[in-house]
Structure formats: structure tokens, C-alpha cells
C-alpha atoms as a PDB file:
ATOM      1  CA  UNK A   1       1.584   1.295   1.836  1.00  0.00           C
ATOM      2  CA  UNK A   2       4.805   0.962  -0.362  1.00  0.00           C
ATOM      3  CA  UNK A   3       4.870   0.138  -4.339  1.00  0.00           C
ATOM      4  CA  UNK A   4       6.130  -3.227  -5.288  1.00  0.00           C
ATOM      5  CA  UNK A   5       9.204  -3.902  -6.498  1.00  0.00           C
ATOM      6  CA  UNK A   6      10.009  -5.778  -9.596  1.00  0.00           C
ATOM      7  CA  UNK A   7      14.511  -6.764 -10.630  1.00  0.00           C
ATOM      8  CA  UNK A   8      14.591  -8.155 -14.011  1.00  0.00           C
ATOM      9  CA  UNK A   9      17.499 -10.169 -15.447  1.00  0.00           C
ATOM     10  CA  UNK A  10      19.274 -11.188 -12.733  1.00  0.00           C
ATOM     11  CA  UNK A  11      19.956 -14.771 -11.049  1.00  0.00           C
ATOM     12  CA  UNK A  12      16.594 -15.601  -9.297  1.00  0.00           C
ATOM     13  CA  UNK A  13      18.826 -15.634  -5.792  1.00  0.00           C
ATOM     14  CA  UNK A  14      20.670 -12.364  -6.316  1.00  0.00           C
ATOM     15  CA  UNK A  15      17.222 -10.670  -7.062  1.00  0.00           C
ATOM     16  CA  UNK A  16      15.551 -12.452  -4.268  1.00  0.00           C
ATOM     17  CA  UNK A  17      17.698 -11.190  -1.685  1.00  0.00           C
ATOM     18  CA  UNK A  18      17.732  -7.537  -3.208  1.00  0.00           C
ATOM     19  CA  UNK A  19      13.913  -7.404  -2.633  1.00  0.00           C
ATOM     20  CA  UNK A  20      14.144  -8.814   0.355  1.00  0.00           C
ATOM     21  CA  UNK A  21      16.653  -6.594   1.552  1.00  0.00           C
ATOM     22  CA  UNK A  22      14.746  -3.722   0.102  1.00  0.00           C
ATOM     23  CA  UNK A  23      11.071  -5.056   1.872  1.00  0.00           C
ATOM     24  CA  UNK A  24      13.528  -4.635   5.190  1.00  0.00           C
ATOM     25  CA  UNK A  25      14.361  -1.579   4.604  1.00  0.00           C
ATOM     26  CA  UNK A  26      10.856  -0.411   3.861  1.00  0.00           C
ATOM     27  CA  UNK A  27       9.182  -2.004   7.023  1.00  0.00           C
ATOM     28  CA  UNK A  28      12.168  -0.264   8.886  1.00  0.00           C
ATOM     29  CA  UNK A  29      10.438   3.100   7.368  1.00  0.00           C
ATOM     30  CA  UNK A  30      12.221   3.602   4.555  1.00  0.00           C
ATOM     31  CA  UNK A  31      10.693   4.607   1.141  1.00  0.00           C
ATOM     32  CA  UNK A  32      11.635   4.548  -2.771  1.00  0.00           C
ATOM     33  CA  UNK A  33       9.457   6.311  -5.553  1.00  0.00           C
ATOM     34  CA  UNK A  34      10.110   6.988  -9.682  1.00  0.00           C
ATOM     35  CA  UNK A  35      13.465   8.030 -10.084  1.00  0.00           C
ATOM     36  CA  UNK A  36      15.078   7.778  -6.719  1.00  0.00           C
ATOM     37  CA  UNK A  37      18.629   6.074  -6.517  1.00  0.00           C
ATOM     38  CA  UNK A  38      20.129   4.343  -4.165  1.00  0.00           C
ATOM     39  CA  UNK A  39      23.311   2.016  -3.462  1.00  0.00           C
ATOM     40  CA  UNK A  40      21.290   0.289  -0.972  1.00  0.00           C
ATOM     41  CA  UNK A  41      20.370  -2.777  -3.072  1.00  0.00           C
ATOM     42  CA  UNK A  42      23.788  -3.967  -4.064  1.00  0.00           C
ATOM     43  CA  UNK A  43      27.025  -2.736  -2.033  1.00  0.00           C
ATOM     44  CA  UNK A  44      28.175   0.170  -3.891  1.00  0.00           C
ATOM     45  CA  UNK A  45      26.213   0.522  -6.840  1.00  0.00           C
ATOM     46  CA  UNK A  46      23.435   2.586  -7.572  1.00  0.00           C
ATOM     47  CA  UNK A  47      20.133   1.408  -9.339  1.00  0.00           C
ATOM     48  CA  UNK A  48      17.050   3.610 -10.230  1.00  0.00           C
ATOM     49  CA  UNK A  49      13.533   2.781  -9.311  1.00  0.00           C
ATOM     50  CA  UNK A  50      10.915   3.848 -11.985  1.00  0.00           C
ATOM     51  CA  UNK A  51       7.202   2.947 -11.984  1.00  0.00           C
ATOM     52  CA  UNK A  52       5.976   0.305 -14.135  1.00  0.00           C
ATOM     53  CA  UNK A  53       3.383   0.743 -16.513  1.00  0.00           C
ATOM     54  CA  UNK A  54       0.113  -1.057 -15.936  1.00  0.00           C
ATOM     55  CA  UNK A  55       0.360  -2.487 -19.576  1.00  0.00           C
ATOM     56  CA  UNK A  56       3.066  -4.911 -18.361  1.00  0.00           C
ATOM     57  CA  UNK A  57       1.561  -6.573 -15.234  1.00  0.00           C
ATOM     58  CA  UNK A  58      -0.208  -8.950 -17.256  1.00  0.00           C
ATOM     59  CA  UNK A  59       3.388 -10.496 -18.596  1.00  0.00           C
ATOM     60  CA  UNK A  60       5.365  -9.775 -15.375  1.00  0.00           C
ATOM     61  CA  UNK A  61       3.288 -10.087 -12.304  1.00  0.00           C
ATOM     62  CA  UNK A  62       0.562 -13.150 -12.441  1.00  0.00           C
ATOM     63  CA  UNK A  63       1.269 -13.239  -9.130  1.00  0.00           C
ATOM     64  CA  UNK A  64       1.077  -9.810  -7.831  1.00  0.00           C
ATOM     65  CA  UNK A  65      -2.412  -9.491  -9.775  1.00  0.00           C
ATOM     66  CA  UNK A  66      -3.936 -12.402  -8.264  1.00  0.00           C
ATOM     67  CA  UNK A  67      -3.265 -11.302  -5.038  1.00  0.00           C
ATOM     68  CA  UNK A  68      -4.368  -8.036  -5.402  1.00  0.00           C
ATOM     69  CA  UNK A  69      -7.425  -8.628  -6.977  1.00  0.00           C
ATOM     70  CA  UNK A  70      -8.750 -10.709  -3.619  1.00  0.00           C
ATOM     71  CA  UNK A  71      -7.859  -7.729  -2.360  1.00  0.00           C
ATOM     72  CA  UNK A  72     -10.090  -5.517  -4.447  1.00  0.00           C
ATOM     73  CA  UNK A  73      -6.962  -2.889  -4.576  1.00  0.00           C
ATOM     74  CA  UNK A  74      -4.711  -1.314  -7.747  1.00  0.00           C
ATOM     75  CA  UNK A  75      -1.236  -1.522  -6.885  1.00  0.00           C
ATOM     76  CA  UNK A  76       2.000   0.399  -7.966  1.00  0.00           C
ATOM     77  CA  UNK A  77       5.693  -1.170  -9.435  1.00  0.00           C
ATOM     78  CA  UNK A  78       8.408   0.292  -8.935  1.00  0.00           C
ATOM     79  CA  UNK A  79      10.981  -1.609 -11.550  1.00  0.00           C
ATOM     80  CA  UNK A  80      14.492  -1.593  -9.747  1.00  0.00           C
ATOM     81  CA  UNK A  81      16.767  -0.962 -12.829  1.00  0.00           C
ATOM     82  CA  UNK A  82      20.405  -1.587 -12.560  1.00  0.00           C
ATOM     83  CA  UNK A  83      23.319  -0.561 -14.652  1.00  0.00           C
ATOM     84  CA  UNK A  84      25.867  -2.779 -16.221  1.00  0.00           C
ATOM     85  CA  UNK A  85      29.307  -3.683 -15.095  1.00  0.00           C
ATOM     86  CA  UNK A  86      30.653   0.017 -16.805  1.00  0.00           C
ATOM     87  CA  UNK A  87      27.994   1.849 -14.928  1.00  0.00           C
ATOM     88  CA  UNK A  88      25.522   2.929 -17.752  1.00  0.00           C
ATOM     89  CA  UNK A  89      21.795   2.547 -17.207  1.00  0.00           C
ATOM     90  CA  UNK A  90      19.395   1.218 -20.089  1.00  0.00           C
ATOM     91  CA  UNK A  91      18.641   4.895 -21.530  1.00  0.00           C
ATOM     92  CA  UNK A  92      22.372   5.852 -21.833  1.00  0.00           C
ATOM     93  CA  UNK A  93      23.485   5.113 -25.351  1.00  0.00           C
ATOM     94  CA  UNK A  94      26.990   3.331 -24.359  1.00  0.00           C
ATOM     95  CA  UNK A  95      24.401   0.722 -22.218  1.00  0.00           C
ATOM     96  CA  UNK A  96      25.453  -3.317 -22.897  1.00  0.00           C
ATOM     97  CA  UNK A  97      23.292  -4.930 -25.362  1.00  0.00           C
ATOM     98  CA  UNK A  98      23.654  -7.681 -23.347  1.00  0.00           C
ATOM     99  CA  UNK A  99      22.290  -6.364 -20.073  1.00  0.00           C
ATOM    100  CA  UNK A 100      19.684  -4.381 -22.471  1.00  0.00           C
ATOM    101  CA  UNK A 101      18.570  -7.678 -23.412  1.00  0.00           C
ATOM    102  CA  UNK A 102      18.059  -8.841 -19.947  1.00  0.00           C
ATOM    103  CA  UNK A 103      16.255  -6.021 -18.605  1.00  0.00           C
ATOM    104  CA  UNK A 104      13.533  -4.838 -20.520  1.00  0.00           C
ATOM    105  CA  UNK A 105      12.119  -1.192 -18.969  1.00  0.00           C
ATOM    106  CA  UNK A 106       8.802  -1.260 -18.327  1.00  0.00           C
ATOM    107  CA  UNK A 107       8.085   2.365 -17.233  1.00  0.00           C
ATOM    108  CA  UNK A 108       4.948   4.352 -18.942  1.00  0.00           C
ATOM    109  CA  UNK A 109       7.850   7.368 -20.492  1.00  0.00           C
ATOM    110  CA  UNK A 110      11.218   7.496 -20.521  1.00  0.00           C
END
């Protein structure tokens, strides 16, 4: 009953204990949608959640729409977006082309 999550761009481990930590948090009760912050992921700093378009699953969740498919259910992604080490987010101009380069967006608008 919760979106799920996709972290782009960051060491496999790091983003596997984010989700993780995040999947806790949402069986405890808690919920994220589009646009909601939170410093909950990593200590401190603050990441955005915004949904991902459906005209990205095919590249970034194989996985995700195999499963769901047995299922015979649609399925939200919410993209957890994270700034770079200055504290910009993708969509603010002074944003590191490095970190651009490692996190595509995938959300519908911006």
C-alpha cells in the first residue's frame, strides 16, 4: 500500500540500506509521496521523493515489472533524489554536473 522507491547513482550498499531503512520506516506506518522531504534517509540531509514516470520503468525496474505483472497490479515510484555535497538538488542551476550525471530524474514534470 506504499509506492516503491527507486536511489539512483549511489554505491549499490549505501542505496541498499537507504531503502531498506526507508521499507522500515514504512511498515512502522510511516508514509512518503511527490515532493515530501525528509532527513530520514541519510543522517542529516534532506532528499525529495518525486513520482516516476511510467515511461522509465522499462529501463529502471525489470524487476519491479515482472513482479507486478504476476500480480496483475500498476504500481507507483517514488524516485528518492538527493542533493550533492553543497546541498543543491538536480533542478537548482548551481547542481554538480557530476552528481547530475549520476542521477538522472525520472519524474513525468518538473
Amino acid at each position: 500500500q506504499h509506492p516503491e522507491f527507486l536511489l539512483i547513482g549511489l554505491d549499490y550498499g549505501v542505496a541498499g540500506t537507504a531503502i531498506n531503512d526507508l521499507s522500515a520506516l514504512v511498515q512502522q506506518g510511516r508514509r512518503f509521496r511527490h515532493r515530501d522531504t525528509s532527513d530520514e534517509v541519510f543522517n542529516n540531509v534532506n532528499v525529495m521523493f518525486v513520482d516516476v514516470h511510467q515511461k522509465f520503468y522499462r529501463e529502471f525496474l525489470g524487476t519491479a515489472l515482472w513482479f507486478y505483472r504476476s500480480v496483475g497490479r500498476d504500481f507507483p515510484v517514488l524516485q528518492i533524489v538527493w542533493p550533492d555535497k553543497q546541498g543543491s538538488f538536480p533542478w537548482d542551476p548551481d547542481f554538480s554536473e557530476r552528481a547530475r550525471e549520476l542521477q538522472p530524474i525520472l519524474a513525468a514534470v518538473s
